[in-house]
PDB file of N, CA and C in Angstrom:
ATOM      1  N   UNK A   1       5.111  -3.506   2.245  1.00  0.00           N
ATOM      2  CA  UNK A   1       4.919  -4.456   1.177  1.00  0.00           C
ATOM      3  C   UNK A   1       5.199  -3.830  -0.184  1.00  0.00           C
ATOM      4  N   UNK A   2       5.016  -2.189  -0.311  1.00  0.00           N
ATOM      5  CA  UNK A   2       5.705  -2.227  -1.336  1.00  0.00           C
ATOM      6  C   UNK A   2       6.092  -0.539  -1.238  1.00  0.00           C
ATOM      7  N   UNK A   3       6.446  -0.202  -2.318  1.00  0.00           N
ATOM      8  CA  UNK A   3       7.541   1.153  -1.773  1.00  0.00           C
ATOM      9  C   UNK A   3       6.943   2.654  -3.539  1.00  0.00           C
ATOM     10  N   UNK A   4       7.405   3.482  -3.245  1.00  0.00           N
ATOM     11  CA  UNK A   4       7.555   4.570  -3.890  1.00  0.00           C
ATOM     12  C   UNK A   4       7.356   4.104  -5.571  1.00  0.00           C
ATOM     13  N   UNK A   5       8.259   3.247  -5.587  1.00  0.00           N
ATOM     14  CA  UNK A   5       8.378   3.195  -7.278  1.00  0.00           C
ATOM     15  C   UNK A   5       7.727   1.841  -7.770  1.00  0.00           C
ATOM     16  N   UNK A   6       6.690   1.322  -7.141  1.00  0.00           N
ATOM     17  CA  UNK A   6       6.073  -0.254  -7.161  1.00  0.00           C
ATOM     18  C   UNK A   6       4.647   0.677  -7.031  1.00  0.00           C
ATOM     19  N   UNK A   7       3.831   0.575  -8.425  1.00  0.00           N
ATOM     20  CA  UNK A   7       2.707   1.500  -8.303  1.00  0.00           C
ATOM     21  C   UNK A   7       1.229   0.295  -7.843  1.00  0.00           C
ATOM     22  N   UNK A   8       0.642   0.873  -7.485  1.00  0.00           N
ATOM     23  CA  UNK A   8      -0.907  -0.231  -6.458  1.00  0.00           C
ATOM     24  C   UNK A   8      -1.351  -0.400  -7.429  1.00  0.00           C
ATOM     25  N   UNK A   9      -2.247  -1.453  -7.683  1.00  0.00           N
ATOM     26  CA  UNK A   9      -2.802  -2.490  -9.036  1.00  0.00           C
ATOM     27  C   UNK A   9      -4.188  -1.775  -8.221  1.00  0.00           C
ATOM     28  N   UNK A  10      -5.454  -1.375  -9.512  1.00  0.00           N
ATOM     29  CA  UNK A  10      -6.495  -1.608  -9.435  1.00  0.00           C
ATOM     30  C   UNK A  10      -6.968  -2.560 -10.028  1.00  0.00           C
ATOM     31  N   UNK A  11      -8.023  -3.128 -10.077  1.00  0.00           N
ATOM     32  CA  UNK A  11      -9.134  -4.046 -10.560  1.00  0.00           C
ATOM     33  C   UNK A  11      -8.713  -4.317 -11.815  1.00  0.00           C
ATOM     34  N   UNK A  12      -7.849  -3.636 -12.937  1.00  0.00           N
ATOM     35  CA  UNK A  12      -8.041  -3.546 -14.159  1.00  0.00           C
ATOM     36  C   UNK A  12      -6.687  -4.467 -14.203  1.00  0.00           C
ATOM     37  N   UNK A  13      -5.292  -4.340 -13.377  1.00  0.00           N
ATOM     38  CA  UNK A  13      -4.201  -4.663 -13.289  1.00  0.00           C
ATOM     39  C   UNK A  13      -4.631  -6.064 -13.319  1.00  0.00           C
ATOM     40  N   UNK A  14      -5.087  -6.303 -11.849  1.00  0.00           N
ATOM     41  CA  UNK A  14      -5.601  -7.501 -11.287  1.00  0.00           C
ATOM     42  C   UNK A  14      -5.980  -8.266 -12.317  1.00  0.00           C
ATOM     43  N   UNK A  15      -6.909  -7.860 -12.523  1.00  0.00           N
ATOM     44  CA  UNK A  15      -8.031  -8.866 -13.641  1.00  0.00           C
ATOM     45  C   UNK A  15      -6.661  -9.047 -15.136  1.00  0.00           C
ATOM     46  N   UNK A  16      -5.841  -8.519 -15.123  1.00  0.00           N
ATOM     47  CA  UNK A  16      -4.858  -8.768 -16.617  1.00  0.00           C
ATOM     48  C   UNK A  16      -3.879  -9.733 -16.027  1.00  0.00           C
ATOM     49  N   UNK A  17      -3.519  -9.221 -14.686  1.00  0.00           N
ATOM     50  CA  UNK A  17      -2.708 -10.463 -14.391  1.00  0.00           C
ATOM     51  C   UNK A  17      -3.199 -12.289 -13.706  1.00  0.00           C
ATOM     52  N   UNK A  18      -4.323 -11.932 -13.550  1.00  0.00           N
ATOM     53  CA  UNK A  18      -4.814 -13.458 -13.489  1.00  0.00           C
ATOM     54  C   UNK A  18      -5.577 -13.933 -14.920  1.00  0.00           C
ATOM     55  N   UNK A  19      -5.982 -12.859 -15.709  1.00  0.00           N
ATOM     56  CA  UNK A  19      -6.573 -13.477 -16.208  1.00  0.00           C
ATOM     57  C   UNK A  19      -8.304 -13.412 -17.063  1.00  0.00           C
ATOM     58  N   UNK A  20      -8.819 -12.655 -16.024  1.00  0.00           N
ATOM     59  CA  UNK A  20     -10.191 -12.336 -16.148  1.00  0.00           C
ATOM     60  C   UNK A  20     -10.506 -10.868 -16.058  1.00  0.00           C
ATOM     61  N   UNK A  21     -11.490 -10.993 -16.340  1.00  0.00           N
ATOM     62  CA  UNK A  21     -12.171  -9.003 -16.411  1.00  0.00           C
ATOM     63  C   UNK A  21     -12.398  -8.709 -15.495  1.00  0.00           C
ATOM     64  N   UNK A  22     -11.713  -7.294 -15.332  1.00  0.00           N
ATOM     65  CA  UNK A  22     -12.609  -6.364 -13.798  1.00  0.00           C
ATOM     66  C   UNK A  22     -13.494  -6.295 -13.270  1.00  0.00           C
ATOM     67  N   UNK A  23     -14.213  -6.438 -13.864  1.00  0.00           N
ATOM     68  CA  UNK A  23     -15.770  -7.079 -13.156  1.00  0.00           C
ATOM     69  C   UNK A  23     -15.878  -8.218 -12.233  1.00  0.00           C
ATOM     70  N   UNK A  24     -14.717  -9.220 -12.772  1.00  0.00           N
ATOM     71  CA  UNK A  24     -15.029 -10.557 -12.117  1.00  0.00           C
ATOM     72  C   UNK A  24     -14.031 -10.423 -10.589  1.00  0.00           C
ATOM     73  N   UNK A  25     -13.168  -9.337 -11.280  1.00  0.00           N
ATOM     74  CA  UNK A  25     -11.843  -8.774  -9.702  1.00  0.00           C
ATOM     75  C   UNK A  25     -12.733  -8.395  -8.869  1.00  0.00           C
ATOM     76  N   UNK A  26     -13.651  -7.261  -9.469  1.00  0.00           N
ATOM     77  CA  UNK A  26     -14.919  -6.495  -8.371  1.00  0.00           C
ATOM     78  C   UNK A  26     -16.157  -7.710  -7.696  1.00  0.00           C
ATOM     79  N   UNK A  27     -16.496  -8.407  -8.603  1.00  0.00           N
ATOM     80  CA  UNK A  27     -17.193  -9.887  -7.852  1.00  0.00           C
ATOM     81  C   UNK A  27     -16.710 -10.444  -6.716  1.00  0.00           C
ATOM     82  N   UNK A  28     -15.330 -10.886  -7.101  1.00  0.00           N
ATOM     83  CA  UNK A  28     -14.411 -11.186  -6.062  1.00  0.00           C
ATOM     84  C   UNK A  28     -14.109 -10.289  -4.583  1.00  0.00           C
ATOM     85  N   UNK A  29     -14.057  -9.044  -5.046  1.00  0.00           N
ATOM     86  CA  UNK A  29     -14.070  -8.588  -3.704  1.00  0.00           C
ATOM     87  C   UNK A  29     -15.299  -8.650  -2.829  1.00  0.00           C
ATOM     88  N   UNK A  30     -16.248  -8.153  -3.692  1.00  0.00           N
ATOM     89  CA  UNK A  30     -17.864  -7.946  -3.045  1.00  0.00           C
ATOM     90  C   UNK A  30     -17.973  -9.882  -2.520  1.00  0.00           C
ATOM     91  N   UNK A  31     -17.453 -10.651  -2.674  1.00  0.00           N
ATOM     92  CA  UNK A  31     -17.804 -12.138  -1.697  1.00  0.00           C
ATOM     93  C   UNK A  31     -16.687 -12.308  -1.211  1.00  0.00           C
ATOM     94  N   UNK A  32     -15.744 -11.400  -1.171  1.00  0.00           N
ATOM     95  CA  UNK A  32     -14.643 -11.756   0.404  1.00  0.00           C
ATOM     96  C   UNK A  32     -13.881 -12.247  -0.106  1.00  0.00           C
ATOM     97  N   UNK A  33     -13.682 -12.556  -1.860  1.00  0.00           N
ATOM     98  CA  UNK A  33     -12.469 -13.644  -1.826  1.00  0.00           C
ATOM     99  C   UNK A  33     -11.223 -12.381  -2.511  1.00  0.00           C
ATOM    100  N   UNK A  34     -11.319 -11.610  -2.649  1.00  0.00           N
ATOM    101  CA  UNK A  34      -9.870 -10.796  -2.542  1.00  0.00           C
ATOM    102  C   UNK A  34      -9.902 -10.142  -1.496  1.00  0.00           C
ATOM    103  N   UNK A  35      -8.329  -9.997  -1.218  1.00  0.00           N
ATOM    104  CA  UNK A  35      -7.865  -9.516   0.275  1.00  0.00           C
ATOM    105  C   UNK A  35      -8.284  -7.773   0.417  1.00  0.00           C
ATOM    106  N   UNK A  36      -8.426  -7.594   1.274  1.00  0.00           N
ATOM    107  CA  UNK A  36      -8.547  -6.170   1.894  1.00  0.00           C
ATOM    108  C   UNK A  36      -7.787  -5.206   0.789  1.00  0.00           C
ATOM    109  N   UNK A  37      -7.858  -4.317   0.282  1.00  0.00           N
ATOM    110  CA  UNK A  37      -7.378  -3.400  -0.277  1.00  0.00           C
ATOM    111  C   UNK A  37      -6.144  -3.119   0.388  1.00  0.00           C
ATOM    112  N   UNK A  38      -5.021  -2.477  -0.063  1.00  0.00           N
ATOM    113  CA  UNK A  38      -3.666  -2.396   0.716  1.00  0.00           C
ATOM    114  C   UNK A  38      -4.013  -0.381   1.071  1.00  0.00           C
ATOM    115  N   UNK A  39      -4.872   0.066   0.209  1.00  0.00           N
ATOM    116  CA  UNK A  39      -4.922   1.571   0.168  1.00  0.00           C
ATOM    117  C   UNK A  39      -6.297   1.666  -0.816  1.00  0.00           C
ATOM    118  N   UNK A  40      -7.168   2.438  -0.007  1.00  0.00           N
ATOM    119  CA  UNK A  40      -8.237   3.039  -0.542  1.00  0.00           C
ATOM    120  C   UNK A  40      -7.889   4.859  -0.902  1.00  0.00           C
ATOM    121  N   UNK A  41      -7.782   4.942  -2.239  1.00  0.00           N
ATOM    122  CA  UNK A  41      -7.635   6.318  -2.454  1.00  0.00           C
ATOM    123  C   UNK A  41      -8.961   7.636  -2.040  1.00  0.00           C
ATOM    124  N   UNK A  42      -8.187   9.082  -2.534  1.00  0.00           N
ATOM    125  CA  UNK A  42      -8.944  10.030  -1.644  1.00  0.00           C
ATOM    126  C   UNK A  42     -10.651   9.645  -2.757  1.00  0.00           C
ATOM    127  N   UNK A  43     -10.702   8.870  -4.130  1.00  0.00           N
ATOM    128  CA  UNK A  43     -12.064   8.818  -4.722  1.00  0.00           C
ATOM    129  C   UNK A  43     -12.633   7.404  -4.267  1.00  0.00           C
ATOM    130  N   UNK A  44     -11.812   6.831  -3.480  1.00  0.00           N
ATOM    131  CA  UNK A  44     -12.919   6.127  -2.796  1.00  0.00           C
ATOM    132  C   UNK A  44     -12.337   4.801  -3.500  1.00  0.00           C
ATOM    133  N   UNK A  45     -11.551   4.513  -4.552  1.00  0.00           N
ATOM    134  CA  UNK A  45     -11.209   3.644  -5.361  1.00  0.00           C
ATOM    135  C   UNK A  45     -10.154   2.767  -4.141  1.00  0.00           C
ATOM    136  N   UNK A  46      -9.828   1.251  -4.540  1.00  0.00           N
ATOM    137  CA  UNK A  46      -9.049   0.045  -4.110  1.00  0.00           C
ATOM    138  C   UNK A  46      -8.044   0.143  -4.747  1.00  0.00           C
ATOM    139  N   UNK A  47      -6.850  -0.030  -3.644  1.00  0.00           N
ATOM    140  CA  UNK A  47      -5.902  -0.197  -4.934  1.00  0.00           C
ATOM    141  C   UNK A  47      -5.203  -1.569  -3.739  1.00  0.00           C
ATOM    142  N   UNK A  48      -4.301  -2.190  -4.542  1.00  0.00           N
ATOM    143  CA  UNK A  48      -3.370  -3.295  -4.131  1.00  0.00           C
ATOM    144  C   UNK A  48      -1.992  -3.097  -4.064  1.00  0.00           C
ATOM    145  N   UNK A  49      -0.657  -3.757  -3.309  1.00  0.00           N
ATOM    146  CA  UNK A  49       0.119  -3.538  -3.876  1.00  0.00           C
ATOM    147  C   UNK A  49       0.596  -4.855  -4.780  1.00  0.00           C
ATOM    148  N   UNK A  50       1.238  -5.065  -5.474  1.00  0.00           N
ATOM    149  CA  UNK A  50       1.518  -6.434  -6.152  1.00  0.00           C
ATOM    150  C   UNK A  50       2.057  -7.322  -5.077  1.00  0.00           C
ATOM    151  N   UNK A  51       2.805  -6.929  -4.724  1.00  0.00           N
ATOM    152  CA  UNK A  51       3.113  -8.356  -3.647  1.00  0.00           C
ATOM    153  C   UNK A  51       1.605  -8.929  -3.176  1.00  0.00           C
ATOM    154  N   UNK A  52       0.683  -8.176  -2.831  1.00  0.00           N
ATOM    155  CA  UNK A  52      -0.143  -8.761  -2.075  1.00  0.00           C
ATOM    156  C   UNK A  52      -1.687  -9.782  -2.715  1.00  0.00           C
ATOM    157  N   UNK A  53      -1.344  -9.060  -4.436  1.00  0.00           N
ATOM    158  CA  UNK A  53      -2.177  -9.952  -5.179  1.00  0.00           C
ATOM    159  C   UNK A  53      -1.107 -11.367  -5.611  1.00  0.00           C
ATOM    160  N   UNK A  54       0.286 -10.919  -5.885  1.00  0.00           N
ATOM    161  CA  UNK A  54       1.051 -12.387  -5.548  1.00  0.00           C
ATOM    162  C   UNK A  54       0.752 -13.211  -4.679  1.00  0.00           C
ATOM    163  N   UNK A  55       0.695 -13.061  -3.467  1.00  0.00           N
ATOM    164  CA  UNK A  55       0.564 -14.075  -2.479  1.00  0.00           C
ATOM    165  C   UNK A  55      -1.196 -14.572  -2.206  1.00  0.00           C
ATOM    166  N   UNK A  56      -1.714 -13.623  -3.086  1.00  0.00           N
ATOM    167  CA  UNK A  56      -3.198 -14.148  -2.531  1.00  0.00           C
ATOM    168  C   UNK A  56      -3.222 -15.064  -4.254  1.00  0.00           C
ATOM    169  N   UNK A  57      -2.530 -14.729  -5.035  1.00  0.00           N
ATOM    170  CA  UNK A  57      -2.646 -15.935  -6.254  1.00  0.00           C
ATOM    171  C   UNK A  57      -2.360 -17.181  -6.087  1.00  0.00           C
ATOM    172  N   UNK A  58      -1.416 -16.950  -5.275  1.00  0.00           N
ATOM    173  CA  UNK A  58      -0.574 -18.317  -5.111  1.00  0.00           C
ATOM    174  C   UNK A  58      -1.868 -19.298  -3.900  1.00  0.00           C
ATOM    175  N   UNK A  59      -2.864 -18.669  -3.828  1.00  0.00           N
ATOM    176  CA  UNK A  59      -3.670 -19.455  -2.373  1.00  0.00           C
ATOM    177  C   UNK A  59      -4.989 -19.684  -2.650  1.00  0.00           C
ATOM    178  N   UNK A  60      -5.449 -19.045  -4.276  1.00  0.00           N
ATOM    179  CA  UNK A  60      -6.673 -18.652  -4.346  1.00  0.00           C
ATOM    180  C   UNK A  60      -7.495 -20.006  -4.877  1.00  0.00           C
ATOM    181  N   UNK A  61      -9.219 -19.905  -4.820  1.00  0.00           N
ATOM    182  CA  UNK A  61      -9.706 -20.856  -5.790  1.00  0.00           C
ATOM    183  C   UNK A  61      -9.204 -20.473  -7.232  1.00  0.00           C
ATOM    184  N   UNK A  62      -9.008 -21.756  -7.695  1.00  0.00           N
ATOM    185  CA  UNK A  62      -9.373 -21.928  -9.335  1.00  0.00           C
ATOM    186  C   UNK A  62      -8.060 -21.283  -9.947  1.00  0.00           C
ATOM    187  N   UNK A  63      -6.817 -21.466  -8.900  1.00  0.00           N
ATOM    188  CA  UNK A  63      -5.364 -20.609  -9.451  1.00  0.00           C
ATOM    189  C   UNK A  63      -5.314 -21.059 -10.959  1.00  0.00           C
ATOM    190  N   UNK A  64      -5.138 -19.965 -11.402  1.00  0.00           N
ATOM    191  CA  UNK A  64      -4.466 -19.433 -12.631  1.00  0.00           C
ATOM    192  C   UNK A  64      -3.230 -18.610 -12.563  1.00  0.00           C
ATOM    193  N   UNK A  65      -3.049 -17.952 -11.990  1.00  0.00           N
ATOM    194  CA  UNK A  65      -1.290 -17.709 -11.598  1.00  0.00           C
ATOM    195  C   UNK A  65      -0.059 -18.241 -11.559  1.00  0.00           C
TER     196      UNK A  65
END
């Protein structure tokens, strides 16, 4: 889903490209409504790749995307 030079969105990405604050990205995960992390780094942090917050925008409550 995504490659070498397509860098993984954390919480901070996320939350700029829909719209809302990281906090509300981290809400979202903690009740299931963002998808699985694509890669959990070695500090334990989520990361995404963009394709995969694309396609979960395009499906989500309350789209803003």
């Amino acid at each position: 889903m995504g490659s070498p030079e397509t860098p993984l969105w954390s919480y901070r990405e996320i939350a700029a490209h829909i719209g809302v604050k990281p906090a509300t990205v981290k809400s979202y995960r903690r009740q299931g409504i963002l998808p699985p992390p694509d890669l959990v780094d070695g500090l334990g942090r989520p990361c995404w790749w963009p394709a995969t917050i694309h396609a979960w925008v395009k499906r989500r409550p309350h789209n803003r995307g």
